[in-house]
PDB file of N, CA and C in Angstrom:
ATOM      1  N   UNK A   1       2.308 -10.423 -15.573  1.00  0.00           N
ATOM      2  CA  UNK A   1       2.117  -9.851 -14.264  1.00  0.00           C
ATOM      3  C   UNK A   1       0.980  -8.838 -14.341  1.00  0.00           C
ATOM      4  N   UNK A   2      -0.101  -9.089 -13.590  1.00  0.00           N
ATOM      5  CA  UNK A   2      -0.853  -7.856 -13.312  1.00  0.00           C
ATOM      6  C   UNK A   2      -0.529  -6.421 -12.919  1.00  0.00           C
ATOM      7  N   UNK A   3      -1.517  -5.650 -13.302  1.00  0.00           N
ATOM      8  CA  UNK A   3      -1.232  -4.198 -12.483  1.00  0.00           C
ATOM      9  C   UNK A   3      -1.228  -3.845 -11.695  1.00  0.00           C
ATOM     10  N   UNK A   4      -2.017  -5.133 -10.567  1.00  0.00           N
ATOM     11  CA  UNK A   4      -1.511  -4.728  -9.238  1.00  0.00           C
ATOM     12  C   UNK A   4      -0.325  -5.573  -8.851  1.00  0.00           C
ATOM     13  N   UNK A   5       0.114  -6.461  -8.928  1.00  0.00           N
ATOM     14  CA  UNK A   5       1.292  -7.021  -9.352  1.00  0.00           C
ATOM     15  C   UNK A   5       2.430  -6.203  -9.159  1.00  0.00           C
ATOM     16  N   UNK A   6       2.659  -4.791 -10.490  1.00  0.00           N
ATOM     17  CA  UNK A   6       3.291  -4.236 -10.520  1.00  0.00           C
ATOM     18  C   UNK A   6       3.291  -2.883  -9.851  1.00  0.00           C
ATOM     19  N   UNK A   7       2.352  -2.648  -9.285  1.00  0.00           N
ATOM     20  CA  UNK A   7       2.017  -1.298  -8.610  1.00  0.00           C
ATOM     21  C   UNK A   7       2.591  -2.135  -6.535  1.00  0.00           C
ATOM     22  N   UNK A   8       2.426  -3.135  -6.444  1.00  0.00           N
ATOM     23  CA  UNK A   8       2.864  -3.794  -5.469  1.00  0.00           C
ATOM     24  C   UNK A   8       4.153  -3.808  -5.309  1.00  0.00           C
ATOM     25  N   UNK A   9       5.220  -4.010  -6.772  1.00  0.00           N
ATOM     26  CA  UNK A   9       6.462  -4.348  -6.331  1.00  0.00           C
ATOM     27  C   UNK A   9       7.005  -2.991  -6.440  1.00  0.00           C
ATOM     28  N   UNK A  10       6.219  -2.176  -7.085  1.00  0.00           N
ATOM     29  CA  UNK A  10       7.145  -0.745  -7.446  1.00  0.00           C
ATOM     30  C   UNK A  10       6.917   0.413  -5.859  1.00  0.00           C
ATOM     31  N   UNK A  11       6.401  -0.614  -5.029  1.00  0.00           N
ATOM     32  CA  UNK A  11       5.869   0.258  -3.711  1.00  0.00           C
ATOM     33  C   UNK A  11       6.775  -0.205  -2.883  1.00  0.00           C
ATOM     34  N   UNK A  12       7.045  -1.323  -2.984  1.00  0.00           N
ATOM     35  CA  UNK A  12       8.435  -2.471  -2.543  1.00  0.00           C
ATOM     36  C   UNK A  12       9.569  -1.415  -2.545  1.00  0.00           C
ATOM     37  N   UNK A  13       9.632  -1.665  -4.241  1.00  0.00           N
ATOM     38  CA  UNK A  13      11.204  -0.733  -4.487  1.00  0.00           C
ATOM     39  C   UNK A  13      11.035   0.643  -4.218  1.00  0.00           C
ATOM     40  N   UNK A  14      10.174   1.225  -4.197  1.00  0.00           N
ATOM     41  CA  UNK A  14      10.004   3.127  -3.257  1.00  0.00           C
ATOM     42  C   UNK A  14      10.581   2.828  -2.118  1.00  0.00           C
ATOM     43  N   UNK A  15       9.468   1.821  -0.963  1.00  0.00           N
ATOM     44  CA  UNK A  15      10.115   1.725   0.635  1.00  0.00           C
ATOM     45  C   UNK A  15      11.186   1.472   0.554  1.00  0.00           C
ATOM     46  N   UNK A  16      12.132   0.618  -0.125  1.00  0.00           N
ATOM     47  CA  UNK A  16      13.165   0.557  -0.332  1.00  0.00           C
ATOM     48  C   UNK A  16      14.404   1.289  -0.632  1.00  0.00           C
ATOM     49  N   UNK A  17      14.451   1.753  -1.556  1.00  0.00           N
ATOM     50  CA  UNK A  17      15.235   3.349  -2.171  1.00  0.00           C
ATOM     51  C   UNK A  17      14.679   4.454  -1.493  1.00  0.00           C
ATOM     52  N   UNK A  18      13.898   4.589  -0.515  1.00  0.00           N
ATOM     53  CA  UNK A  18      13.395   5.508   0.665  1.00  0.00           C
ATOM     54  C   UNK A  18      14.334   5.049   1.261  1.00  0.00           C
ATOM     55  N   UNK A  19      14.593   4.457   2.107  1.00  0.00           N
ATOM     56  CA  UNK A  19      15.098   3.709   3.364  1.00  0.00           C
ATOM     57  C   UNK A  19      16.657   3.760   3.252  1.00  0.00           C
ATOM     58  N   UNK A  20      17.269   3.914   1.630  1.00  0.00           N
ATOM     59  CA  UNK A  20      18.286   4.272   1.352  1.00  0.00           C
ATOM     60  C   UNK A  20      18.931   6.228   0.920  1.00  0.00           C
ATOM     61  N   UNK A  21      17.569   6.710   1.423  1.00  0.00           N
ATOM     62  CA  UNK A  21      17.686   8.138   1.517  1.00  0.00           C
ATOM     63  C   UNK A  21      17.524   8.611   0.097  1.00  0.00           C
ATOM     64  N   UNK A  22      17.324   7.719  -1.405  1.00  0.00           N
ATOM     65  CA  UNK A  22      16.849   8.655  -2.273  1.00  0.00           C
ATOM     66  C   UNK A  22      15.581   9.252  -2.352  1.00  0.00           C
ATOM     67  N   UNK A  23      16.039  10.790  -3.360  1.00  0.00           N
ATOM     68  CA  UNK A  23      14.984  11.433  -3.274  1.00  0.00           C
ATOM     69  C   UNK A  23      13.671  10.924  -4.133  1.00  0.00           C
ATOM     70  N   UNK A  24      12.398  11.359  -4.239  1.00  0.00           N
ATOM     71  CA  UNK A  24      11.314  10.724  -4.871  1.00  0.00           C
ATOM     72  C   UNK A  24      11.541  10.990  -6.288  1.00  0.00           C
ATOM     73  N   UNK A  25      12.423  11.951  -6.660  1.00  0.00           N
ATOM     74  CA  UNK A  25      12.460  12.394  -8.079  1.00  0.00           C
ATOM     75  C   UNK A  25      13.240  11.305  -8.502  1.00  0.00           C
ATOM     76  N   UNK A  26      14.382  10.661  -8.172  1.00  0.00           N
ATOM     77  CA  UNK A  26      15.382   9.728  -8.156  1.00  0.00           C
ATOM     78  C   UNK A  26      14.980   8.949  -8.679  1.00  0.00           C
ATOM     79  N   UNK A  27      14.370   8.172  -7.612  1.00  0.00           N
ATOM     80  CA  UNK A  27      13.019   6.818  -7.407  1.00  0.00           C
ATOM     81  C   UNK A  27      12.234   6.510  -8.469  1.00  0.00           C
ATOM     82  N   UNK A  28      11.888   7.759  -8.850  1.00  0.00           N
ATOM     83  CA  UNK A  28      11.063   7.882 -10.015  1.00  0.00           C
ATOM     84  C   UNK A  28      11.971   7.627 -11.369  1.00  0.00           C
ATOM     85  N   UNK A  29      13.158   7.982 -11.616  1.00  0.00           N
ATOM     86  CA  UNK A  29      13.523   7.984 -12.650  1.00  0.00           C
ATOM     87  C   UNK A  29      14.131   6.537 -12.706  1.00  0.00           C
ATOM     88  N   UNK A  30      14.731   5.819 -11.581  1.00  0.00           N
ATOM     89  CA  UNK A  30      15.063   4.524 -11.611  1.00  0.00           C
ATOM     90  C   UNK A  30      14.008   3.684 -11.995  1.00  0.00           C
ATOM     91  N   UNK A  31      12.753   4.024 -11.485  1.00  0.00           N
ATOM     92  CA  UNK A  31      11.407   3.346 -11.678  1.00  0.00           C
ATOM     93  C   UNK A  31      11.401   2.736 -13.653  1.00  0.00           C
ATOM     94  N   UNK A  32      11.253   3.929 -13.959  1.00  0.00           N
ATOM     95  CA  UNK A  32      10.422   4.084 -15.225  1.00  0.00           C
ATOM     96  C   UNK A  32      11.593   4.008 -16.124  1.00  0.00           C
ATOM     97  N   UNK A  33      13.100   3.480 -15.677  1.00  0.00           N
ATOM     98  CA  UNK A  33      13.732   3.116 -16.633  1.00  0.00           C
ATOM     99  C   UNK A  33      13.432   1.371 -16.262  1.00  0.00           C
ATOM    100  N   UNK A  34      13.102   0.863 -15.481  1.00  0.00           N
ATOM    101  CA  UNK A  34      12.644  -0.852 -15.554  1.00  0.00           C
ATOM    102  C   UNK A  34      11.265  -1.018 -15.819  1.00  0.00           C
ATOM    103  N   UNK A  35      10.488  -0.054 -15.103  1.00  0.00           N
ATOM    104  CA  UNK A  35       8.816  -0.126 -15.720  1.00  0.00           C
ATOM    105  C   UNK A  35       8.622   0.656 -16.837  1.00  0.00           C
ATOM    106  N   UNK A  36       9.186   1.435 -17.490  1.00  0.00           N
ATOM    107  CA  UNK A  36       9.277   2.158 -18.701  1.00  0.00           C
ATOM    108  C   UNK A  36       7.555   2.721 -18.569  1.00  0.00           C
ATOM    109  N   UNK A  37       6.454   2.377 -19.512  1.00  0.00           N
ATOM    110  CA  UNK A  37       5.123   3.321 -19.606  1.00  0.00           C
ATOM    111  C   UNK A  37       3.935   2.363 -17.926  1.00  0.00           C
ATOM    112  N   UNK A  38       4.544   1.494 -17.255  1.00  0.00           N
ATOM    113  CA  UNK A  38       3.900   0.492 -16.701  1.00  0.00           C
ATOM    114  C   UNK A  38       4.180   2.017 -14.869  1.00  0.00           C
ATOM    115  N   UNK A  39       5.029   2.984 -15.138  1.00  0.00           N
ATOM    116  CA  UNK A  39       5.121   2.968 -13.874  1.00  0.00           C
ATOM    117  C   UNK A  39       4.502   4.435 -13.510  1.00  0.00           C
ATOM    118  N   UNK A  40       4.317   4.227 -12.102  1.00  0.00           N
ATOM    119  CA  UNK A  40       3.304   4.974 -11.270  1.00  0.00           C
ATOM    120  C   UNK A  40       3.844   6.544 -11.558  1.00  0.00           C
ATOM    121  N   UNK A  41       3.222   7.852 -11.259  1.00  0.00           N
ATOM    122  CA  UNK A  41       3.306   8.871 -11.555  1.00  0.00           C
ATOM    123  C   UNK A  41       4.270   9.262 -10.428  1.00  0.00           C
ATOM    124  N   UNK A  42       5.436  10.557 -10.330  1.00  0.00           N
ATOM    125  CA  UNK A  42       6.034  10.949  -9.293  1.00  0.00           C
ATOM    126  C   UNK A  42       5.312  11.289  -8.258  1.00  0.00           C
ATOM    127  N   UNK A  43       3.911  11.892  -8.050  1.00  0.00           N
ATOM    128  CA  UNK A  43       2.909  12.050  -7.212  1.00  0.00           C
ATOM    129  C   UNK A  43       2.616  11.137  -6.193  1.00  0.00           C
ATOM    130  N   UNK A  44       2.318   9.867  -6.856  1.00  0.00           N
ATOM    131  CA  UNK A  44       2.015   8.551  -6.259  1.00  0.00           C
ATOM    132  C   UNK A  44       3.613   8.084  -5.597  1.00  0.00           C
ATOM    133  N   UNK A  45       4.660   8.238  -6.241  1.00  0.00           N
ATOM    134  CA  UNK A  45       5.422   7.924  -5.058  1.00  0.00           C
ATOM    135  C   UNK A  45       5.711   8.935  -4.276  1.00  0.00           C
ATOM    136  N   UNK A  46       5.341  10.254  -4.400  1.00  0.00           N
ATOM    137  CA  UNK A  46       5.751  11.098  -3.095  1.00  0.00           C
ATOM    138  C   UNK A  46       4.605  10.620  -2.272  1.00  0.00           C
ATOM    139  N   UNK A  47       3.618  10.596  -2.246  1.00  0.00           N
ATOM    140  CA  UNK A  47       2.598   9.735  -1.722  1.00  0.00           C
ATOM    141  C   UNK A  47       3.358   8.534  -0.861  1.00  0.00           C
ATOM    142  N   UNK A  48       3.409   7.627  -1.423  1.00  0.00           N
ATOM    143  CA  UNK A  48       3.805   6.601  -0.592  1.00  0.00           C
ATOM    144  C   UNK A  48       5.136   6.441   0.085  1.00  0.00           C
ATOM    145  N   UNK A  49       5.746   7.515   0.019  1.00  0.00           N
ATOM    146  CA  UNK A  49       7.103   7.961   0.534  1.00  0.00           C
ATOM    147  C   UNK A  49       7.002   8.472   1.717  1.00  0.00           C
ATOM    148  N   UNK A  50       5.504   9.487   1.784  1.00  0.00           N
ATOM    149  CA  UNK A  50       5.210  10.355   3.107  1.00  0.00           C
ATOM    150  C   UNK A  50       4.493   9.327   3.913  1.00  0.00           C
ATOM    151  N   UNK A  51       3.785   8.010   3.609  1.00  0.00           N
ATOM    152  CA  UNK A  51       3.346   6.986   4.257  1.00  0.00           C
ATOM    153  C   UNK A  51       4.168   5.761   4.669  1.00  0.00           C
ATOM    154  N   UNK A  52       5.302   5.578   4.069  1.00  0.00           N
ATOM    155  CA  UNK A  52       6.406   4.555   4.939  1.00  0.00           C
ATOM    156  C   UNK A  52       7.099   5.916   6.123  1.00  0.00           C
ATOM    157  N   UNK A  53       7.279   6.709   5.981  1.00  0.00           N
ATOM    158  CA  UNK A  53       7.954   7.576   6.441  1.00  0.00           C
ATOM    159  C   UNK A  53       7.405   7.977   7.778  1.00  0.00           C
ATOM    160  N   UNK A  54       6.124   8.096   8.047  1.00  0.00           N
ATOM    161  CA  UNK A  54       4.945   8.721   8.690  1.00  0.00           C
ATOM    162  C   UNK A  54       5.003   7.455   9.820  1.00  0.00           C
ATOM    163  N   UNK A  55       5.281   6.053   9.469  1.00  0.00           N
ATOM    164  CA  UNK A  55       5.008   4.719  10.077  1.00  0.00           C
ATOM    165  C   UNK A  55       6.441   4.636  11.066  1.00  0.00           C
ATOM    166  N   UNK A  56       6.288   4.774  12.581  1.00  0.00           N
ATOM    167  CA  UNK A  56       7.409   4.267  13.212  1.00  0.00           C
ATOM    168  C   UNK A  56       8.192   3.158  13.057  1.00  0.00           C
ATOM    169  N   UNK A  57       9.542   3.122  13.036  1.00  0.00           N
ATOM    170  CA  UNK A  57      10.672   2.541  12.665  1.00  0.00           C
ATOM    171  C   UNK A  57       9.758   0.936  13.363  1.00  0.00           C
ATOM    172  N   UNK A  58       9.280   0.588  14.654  1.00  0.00           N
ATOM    173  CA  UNK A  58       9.093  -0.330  15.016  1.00  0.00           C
ATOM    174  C   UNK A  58       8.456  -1.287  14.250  1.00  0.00           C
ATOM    175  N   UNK A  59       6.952  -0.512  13.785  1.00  0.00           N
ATOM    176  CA  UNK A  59       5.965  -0.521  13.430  1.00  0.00           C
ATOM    177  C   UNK A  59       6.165  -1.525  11.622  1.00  0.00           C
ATOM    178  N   UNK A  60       5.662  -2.337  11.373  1.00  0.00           N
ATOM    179  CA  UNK A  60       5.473  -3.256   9.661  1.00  0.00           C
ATOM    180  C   UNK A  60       4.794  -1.922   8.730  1.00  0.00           C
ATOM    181  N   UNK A  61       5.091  -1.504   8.029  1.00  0.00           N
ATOM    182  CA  UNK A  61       4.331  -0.859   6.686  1.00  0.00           C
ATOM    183  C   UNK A  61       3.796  -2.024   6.157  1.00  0.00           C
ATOM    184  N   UNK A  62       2.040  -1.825   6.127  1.00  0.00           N
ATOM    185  CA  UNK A  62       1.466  -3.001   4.835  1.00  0.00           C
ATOM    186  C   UNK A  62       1.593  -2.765   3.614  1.00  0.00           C
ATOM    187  N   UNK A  63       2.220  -3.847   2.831  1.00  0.00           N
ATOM    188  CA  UNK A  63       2.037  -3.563   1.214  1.00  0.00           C
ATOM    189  C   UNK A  63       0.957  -3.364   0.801  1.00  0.00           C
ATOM    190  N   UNK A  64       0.163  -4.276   0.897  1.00  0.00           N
ATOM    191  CA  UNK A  64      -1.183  -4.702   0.424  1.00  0.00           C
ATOM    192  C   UNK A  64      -2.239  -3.336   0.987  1.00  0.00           C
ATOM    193  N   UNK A  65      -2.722  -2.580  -0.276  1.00  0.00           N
ATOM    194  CA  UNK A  65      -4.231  -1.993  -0.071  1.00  0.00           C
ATOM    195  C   UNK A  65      -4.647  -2.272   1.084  1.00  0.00           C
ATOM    196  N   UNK A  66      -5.500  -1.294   1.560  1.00  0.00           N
ATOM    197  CA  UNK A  66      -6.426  -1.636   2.926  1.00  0.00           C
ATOM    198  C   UNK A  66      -8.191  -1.875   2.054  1.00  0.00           C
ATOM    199  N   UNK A  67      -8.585  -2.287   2.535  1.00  0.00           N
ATOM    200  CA  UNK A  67      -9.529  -2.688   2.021  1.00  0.00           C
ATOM    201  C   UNK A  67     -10.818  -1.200   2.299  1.00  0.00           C
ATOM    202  N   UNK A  68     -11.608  -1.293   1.114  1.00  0.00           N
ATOM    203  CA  UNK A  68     -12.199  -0.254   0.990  1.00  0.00           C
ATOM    204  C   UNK A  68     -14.015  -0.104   1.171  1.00  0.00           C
ATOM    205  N   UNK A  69     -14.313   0.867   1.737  1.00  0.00           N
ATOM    206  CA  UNK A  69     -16.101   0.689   1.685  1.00  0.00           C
ATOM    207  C   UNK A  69     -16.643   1.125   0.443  1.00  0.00           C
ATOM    208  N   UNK A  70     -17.711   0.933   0.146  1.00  0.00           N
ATOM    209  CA  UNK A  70     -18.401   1.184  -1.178  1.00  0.00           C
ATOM    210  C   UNK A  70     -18.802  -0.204  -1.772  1.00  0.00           C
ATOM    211  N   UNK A  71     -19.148   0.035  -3.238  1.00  0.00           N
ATOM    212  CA  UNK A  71     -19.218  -1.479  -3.640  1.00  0.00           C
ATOM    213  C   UNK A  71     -18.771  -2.308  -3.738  1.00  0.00           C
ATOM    214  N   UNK A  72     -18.918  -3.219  -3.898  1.00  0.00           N
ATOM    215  CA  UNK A  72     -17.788  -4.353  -4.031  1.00  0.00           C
ATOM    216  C   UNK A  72     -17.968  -4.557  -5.142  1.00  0.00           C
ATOM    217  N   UNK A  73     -15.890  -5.287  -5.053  1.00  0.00           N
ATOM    218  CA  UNK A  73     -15.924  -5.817  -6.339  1.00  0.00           C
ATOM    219  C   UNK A  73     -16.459  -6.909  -6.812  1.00  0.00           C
ATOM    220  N   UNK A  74     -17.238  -7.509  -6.337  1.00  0.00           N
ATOM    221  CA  UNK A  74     -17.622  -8.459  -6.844  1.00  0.00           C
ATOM    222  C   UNK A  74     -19.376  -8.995  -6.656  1.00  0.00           C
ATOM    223  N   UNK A  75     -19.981  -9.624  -7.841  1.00  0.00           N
ATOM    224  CA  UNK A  75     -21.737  -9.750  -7.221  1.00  0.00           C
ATOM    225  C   UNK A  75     -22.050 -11.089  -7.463  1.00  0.00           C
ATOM    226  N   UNK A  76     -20.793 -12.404  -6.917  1.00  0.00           N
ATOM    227  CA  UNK A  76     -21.033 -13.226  -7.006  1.00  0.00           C
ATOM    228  C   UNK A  76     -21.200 -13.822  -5.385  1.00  0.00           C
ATOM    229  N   UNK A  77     -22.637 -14.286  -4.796  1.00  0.00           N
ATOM    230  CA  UNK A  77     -22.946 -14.290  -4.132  1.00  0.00           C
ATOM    231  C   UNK A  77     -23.849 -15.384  -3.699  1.00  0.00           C
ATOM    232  N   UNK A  78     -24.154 -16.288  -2.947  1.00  0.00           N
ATOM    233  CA  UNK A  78     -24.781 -17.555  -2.630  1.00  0.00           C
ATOM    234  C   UNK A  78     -26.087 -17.289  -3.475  1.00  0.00           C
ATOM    235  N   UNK A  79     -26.641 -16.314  -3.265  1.00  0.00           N
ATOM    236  CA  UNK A  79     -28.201 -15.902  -3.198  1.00  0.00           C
ATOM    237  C   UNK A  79     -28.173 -15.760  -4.762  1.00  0.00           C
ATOM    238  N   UNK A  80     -26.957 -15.049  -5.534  1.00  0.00           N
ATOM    239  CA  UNK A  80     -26.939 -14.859  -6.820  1.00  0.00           C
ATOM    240  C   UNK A  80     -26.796 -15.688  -7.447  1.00  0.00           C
ATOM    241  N   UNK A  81     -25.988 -16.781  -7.101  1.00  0.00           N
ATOM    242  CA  UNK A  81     -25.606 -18.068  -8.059  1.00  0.00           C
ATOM    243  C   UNK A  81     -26.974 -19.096  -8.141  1.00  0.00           C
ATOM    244  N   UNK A  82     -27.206 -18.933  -6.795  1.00  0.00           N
ATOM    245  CA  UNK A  82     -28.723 -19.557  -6.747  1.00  0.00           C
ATOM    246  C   UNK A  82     -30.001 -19.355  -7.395  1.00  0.00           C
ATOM    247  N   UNK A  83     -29.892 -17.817  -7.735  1.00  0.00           N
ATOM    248  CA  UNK A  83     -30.815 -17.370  -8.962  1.00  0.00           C
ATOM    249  C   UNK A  83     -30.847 -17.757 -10.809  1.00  0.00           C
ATOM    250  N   UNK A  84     -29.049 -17.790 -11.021  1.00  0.00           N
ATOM    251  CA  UNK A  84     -28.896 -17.785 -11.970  1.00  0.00           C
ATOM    252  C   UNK A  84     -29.513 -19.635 -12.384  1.00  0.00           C
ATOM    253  N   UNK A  85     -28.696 -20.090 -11.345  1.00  0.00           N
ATOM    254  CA  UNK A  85     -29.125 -21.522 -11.521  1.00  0.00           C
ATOM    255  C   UNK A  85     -30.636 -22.018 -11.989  1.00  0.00           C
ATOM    256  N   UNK A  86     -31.443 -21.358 -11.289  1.00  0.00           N
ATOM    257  CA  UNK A  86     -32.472 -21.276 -11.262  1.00  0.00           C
ATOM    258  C   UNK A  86     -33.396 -21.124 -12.664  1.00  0.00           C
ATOM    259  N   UNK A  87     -32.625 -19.678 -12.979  1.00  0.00           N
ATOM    260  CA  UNK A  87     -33.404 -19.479 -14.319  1.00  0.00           C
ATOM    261  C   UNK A  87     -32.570 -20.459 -15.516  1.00  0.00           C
ATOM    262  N   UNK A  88     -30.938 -20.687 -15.243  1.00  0.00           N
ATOM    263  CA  UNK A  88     -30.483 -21.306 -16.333  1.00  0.00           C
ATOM    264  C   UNK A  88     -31.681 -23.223 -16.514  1.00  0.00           C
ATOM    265  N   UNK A  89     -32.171 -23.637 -15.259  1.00  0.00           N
ATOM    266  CA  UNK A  89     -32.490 -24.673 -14.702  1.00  0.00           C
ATOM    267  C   UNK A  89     -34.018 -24.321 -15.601  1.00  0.00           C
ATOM    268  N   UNK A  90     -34.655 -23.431 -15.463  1.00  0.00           N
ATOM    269  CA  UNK A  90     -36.220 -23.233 -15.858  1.00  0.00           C
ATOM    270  C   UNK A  90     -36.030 -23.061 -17.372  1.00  0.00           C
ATOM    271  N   UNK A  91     -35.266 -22.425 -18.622  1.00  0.00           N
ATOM    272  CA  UNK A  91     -35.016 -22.291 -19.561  1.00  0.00           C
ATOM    273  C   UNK A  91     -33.479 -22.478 -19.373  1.00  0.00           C
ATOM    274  N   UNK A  92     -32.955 -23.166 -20.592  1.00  0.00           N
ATOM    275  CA  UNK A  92     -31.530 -23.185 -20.898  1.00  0.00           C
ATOM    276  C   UNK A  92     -31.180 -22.460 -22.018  1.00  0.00           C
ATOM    277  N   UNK A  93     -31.936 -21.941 -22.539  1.00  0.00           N
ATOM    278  CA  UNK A  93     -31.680 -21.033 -23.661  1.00  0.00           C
ATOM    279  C   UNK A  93     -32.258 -19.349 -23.294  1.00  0.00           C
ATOM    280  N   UNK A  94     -32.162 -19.382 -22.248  1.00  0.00           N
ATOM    281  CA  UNK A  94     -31.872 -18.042 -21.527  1.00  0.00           C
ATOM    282  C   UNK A  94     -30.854 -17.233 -21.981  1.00  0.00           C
ATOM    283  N   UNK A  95     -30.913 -15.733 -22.524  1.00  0.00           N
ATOM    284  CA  UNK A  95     -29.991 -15.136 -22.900  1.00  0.00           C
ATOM    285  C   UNK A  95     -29.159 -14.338 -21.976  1.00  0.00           C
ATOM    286  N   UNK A  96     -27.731 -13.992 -22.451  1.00  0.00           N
ATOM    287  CA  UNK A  96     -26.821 -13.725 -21.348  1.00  0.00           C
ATOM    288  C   UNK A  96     -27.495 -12.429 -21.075  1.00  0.00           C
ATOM    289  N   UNK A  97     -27.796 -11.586 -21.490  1.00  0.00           N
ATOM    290  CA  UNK A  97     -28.216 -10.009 -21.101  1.00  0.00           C
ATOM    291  C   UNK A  97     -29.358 -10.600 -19.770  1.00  0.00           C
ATOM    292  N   UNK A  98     -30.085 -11.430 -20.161  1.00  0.00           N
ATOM    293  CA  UNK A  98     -31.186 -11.829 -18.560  1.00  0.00           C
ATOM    294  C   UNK A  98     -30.152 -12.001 -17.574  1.00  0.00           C
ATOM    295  N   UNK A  99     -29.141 -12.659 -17.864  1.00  0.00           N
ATOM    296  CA  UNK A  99     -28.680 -12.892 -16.675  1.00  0.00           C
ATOM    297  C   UNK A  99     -27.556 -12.143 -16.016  1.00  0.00           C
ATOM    298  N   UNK A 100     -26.990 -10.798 -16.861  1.00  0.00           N
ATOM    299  CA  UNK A 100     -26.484 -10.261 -16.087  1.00  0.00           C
ATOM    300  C   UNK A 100     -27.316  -9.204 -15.233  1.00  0.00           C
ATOM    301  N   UNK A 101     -28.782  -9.261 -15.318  1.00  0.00           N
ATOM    302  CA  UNK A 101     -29.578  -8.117 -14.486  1.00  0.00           C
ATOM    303  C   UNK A 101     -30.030  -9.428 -13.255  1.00  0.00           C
ATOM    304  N   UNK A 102     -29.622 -10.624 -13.368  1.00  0.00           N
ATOM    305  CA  UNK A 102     -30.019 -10.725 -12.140  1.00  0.00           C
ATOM    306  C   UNK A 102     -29.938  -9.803 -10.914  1.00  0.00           C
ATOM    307  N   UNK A 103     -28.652  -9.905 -10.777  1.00  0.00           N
ATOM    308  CA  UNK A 103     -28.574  -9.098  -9.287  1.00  0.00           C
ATOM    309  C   UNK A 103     -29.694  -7.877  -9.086  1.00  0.00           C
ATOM    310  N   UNK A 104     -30.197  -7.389 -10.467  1.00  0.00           N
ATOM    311  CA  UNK A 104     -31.313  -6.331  -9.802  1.00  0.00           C
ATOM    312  C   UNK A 104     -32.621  -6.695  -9.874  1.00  0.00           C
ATOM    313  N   UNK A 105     -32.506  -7.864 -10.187  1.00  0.00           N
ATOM    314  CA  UNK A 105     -34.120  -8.797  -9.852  1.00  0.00           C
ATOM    315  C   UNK A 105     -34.298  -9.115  -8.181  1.00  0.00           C
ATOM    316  N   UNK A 106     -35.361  -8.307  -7.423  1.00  0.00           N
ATOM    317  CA  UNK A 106     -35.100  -8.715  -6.633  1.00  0.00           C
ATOM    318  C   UNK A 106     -36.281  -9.504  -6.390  1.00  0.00           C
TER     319      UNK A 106
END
């Protein structure tokens, strides 16, 4: 299981044992006797304790991250694959260090 994996289900079981009125210190100690060194700091669930909490009863809490500005994770990109191709296509014995500076070839 990944780490977000497990940072997903242990946000699960907070809203959860929230919703059953334990306290975050609680939560925490139930946590890290099933996630043992894998689980989130007491901080991070008072954190996400004051954010199911904050969300009207009507209202879905999202599990899932909101998505973030800045870089992305990722620099695989039409324009990039198309480069690499390119140079792998002009020399095939192109070394990997050339080709991870594509992206700053512009």
């Amino acid at each position: 299981m990944s780490t977000i994996d497990v940072r997903l289900n242990q946000r699960a079981v907070i809203e959860f044992l929230n919703s059953e009125g334990q306290s975050p210190i609680c939560i925490h100690e139930r946590l890290k006797k099933f996630y043992a060194d894998a689980t989130v700091d007491v901080s991070t669930v008072r954190r996400w304790i004051r954010r199911c909490t904050g969300v009207r009863c009507e209202e879905q809490l999202d599990m899932a991250d909101a998505p973030r500005s800045g870089r992305p994770h990722t620099a695989m990109t039409a324009d990039n694959i198309q480069r690499v191709d390119d140079i792998i296509r002009e020399n095939r014995r192109v070394p990997t260090s050339e080709l991870l500076n594509v992206n700053r070839k512009r």
